[in-house]
PDB file of N, CA and C in Angstrom:
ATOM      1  N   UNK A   1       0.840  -1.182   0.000  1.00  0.00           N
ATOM      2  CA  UNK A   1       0.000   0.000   0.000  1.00  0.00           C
ATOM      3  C   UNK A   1       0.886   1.248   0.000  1.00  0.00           C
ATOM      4  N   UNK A   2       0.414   2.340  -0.883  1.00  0.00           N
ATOM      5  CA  UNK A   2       1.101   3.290  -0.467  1.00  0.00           C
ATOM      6  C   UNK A   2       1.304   4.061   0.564  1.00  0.00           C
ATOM      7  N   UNK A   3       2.257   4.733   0.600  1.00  0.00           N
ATOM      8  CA  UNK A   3       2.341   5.979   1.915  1.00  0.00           C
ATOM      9  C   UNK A   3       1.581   7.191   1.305  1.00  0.00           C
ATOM     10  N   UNK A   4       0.667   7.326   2.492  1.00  0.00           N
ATOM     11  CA  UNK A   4      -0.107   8.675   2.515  1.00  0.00           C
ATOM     12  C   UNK A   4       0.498   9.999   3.168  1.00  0.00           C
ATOM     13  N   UNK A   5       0.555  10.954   2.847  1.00  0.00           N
ATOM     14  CA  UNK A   5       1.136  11.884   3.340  1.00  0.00           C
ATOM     15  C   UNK A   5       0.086  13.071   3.890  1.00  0.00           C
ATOM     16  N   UNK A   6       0.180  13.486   5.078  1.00  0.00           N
ATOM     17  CA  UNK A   6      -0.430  14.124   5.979  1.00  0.00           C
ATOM     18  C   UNK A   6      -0.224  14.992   6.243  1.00  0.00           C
ATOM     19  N   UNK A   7      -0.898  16.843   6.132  1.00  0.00           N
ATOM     20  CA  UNK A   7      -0.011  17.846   6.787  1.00  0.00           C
ATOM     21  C   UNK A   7      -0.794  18.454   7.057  1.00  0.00           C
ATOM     22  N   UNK A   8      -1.273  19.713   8.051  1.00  0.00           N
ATOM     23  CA  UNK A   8      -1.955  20.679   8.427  1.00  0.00           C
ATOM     24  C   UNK A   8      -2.295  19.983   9.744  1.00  0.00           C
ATOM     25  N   UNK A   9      -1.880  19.095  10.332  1.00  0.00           N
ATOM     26  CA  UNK A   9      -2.447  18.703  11.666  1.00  0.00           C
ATOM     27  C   UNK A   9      -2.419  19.885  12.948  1.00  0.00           C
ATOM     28  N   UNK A  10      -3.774  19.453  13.297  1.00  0.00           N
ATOM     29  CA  UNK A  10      -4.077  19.983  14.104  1.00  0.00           C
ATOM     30  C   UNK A  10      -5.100  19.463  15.364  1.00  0.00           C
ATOM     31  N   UNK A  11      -4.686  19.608  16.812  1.00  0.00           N
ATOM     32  CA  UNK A  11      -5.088  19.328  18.082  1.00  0.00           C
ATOM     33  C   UNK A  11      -6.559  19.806  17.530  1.00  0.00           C
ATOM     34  N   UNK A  12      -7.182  18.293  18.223  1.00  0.00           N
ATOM     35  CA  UNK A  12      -8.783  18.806  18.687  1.00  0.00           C
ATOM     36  C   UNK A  12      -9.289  19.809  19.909  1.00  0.00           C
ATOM     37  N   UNK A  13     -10.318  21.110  19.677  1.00  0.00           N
ATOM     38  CA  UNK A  13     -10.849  21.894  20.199  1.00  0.00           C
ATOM     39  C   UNK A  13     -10.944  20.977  21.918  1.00  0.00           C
ATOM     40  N   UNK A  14     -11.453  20.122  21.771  1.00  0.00           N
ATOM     41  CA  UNK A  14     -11.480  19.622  23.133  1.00  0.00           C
ATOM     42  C   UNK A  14     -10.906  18.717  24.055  1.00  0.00           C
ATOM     43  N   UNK A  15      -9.464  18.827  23.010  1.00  0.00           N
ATOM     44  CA  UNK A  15      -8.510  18.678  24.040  1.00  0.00           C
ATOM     45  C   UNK A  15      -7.951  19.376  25.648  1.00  0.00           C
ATOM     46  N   UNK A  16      -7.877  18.462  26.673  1.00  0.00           N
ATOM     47  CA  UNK A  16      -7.194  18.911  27.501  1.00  0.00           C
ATOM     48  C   UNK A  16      -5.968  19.942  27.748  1.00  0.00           C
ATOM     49  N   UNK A  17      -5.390  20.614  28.816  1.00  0.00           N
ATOM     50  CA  UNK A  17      -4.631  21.217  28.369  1.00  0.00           C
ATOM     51  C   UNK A  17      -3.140  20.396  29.006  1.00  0.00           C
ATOM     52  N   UNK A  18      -3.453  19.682  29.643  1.00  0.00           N
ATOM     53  CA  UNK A  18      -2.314  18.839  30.237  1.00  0.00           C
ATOM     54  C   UNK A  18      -1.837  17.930  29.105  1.00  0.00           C
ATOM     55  N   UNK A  19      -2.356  17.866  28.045  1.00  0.00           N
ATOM     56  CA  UNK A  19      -2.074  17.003  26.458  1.00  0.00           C
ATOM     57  C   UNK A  19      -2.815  15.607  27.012  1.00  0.00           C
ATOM     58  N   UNK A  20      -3.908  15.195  27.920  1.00  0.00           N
ATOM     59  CA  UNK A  20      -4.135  14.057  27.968  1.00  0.00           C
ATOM     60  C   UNK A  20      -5.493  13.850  26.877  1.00  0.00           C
ATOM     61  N   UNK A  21      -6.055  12.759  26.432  1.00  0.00           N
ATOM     62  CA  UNK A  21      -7.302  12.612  25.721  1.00  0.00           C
ATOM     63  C   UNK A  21      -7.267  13.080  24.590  1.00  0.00           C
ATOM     64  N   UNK A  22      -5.975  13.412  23.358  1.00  0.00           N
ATOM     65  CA  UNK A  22      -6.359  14.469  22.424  1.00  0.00           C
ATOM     66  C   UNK A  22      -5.735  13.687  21.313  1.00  0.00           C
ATOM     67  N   UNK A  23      -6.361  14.218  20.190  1.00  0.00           N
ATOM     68  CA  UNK A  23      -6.500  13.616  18.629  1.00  0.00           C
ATOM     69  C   UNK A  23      -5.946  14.552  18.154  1.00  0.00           C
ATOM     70  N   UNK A  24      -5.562  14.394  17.047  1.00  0.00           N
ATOM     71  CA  UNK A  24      -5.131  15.235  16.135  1.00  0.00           C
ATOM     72  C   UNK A  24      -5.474  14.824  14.834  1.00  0.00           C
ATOM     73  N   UNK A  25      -5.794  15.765  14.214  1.00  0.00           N
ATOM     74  CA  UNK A  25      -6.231  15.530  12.596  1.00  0.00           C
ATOM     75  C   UNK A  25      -5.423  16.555  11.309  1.00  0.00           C
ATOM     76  N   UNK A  26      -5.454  15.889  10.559  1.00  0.00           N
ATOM     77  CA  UNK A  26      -4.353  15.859   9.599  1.00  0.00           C
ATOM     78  C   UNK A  26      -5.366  15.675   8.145  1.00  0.00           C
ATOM     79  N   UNK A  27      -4.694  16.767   6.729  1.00  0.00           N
ATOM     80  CA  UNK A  27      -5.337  16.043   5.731  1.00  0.00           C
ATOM     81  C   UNK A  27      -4.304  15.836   4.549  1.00  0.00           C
ATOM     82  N   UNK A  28      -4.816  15.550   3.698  1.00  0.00           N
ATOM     83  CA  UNK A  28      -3.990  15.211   3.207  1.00  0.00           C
ATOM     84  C   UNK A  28      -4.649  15.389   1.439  1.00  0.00           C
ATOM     85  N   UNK A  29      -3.482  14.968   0.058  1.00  0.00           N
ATOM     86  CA  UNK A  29      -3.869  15.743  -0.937  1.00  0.00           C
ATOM     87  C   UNK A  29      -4.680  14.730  -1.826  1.00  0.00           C
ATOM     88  N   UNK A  30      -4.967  14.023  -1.228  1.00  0.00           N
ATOM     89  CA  UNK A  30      -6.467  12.926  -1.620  1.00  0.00           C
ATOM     90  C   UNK A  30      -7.314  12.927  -1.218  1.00  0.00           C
ATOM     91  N   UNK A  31      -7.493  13.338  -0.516  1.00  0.00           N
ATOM     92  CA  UNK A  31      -9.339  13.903  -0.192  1.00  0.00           C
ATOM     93  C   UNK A  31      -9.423  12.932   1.163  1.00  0.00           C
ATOM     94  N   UNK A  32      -8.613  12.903   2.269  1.00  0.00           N
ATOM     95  CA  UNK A  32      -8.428  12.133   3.363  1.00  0.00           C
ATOM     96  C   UNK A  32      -7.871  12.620   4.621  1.00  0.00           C
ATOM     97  N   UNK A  33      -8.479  12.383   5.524  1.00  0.00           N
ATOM     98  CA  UNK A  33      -8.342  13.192   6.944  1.00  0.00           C
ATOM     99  C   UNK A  33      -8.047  11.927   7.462  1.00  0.00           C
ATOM    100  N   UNK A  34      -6.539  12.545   8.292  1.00  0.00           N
ATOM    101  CA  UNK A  34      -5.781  11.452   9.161  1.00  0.00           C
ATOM    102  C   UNK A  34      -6.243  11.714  10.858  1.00  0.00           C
ATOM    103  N   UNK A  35      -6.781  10.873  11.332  1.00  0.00           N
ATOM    104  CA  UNK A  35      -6.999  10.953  13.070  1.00  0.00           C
ATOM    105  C   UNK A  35      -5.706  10.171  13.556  1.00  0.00           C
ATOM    106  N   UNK A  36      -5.092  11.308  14.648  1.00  0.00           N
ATOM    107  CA  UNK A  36      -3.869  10.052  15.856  1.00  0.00           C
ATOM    108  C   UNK A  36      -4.283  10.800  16.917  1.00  0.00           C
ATOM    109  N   UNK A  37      -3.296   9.913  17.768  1.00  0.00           N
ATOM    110  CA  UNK A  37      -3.664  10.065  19.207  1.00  0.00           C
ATOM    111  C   UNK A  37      -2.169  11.110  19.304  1.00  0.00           C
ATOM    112  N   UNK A  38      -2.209  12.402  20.056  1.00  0.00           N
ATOM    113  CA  UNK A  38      -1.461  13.212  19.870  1.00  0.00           C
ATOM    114  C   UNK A  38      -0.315  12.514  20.916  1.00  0.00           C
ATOM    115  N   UNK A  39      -0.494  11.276  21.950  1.00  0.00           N
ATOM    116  CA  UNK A  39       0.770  11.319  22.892  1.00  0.00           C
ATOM    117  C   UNK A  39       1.483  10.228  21.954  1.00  0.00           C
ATOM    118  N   UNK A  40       1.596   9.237  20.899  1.00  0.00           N
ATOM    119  CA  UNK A  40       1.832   8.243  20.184  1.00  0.00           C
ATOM    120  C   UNK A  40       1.896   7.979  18.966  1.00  0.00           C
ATOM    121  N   UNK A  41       2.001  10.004  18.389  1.00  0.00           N
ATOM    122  CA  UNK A  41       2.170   9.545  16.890  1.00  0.00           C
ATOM    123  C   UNK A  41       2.654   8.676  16.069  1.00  0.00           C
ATOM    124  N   UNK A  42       3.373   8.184  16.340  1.00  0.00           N
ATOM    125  CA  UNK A  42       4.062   6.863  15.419  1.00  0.00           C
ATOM    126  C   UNK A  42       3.383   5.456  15.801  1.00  0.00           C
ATOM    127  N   UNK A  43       2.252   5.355  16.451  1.00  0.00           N
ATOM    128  CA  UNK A  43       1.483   4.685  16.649  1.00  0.00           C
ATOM    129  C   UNK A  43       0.561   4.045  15.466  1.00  0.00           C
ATOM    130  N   UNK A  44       0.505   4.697  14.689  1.00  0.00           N
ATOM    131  CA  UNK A  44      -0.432   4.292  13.395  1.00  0.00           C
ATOM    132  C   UNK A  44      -1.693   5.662  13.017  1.00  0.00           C
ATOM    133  N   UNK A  45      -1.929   6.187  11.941  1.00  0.00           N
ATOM    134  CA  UNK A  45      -2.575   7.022  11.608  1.00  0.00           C
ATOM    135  C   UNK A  45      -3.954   6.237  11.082  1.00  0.00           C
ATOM    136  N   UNK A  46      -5.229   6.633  11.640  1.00  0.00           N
ATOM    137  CA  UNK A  46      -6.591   6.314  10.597  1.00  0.00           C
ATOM    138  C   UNK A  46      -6.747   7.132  10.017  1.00  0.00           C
ATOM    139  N   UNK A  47      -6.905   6.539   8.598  1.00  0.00           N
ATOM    140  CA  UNK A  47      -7.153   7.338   7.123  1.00  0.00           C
ATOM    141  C   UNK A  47      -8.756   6.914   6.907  1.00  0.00           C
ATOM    142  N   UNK A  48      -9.415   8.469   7.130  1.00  0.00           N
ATOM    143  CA  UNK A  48     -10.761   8.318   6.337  1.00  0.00           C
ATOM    144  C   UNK A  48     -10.953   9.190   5.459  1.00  0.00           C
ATOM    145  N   UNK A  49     -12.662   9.065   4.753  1.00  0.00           N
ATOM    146  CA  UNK A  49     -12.787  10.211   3.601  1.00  0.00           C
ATOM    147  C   UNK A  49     -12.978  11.476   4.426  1.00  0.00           C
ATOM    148  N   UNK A  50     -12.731  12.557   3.434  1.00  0.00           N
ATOM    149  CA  UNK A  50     -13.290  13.586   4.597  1.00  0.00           C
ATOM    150  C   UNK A  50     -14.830  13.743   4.691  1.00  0.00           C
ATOM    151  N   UNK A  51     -15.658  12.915   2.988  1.00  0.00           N
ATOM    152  CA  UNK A  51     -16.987  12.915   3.722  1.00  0.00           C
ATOM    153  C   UNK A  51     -17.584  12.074   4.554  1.00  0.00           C
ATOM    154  N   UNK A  52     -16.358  11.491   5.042  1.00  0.00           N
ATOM    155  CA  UNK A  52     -16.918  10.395   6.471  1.00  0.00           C
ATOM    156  C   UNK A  52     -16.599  10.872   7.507  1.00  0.00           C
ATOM    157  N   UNK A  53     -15.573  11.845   7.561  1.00  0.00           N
ATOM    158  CA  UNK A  53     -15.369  12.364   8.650  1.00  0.00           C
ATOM    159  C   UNK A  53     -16.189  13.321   8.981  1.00  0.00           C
ATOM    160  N   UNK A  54     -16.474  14.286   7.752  1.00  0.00           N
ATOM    161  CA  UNK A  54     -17.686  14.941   8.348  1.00  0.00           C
ATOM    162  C   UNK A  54     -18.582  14.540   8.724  1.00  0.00           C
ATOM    163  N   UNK A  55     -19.761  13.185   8.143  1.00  0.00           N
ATOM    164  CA  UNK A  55     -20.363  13.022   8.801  1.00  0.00           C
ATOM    165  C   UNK A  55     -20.384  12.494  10.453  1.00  0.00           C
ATOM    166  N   UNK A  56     -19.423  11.631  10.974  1.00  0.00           N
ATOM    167  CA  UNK A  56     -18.803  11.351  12.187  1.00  0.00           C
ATOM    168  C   UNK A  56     -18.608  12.612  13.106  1.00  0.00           C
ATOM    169  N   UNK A  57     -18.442  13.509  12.707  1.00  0.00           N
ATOM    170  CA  UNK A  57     -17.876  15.262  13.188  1.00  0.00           C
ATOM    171  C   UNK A  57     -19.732  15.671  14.002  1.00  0.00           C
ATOM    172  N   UNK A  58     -20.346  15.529  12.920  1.00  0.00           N
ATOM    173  CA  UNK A  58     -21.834  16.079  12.677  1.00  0.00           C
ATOM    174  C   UNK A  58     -22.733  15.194  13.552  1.00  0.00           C
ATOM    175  N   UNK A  59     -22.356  13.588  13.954  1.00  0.00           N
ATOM    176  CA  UNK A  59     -23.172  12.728  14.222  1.00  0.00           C
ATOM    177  C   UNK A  59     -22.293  13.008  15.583  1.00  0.00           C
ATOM    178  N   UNK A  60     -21.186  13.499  16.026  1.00  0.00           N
ATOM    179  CA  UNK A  60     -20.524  14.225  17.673  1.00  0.00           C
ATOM    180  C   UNK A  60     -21.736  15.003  18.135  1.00  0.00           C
ATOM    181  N   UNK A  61     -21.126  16.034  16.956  1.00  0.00           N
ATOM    182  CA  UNK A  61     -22.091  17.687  17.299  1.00  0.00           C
ATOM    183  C   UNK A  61     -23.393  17.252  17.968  1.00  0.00           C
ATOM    184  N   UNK A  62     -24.225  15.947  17.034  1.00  0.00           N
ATOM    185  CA  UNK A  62     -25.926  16.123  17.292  1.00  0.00           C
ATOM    186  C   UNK A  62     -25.910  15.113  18.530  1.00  0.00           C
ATOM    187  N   UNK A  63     -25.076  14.545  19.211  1.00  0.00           N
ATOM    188  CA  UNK A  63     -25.012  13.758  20.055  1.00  0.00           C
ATOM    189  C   UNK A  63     -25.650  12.229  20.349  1.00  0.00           C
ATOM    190  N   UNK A  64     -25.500  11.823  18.669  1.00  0.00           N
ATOM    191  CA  UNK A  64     -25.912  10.877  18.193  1.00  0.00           C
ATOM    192  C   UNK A  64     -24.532   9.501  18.367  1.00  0.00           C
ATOM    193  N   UNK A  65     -23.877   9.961  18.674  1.00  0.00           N
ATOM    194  CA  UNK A  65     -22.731   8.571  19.311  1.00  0.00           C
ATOM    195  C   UNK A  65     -22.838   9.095  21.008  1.00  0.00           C
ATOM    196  N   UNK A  66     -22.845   7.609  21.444  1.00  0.00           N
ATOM    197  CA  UNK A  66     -23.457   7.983  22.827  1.00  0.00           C
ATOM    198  C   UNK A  66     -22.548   6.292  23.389  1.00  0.00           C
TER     199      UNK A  66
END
């Protein structure tokens, strides 16, 4: 598989400030938003679409994952 390449990452809004609990998201020039866990980057990156991520983003917001 190829290597995907990831840049603009950025800490989630509701991250802690002690760096515990926090994601980071990343996109990239295929139409794909990378989620990691900000203490373990080299841990492995999930690659989704970004119209899956939006909807996942949207299904947070409406408090429809529970």
């Amino acid at each position: 598989m190829a290597q995907i390449e990831f840049t603009r990452w950025r800490k989630a809004a509701a991250s802690d400030a002690a760096g515990n609990n926090c994601v980071e998201v990343g996109l990239s020039t295929r139409k794909l938003v990378g989620i990691r866990d900000t203490k373990h980057r080299a841990g492995g990156t999930l690659a989704v679409s970004s119209e899956a991520f939006g909807v996942f983003v949207s299904a947070i917001r409406e408090g429809r994952l529970r």
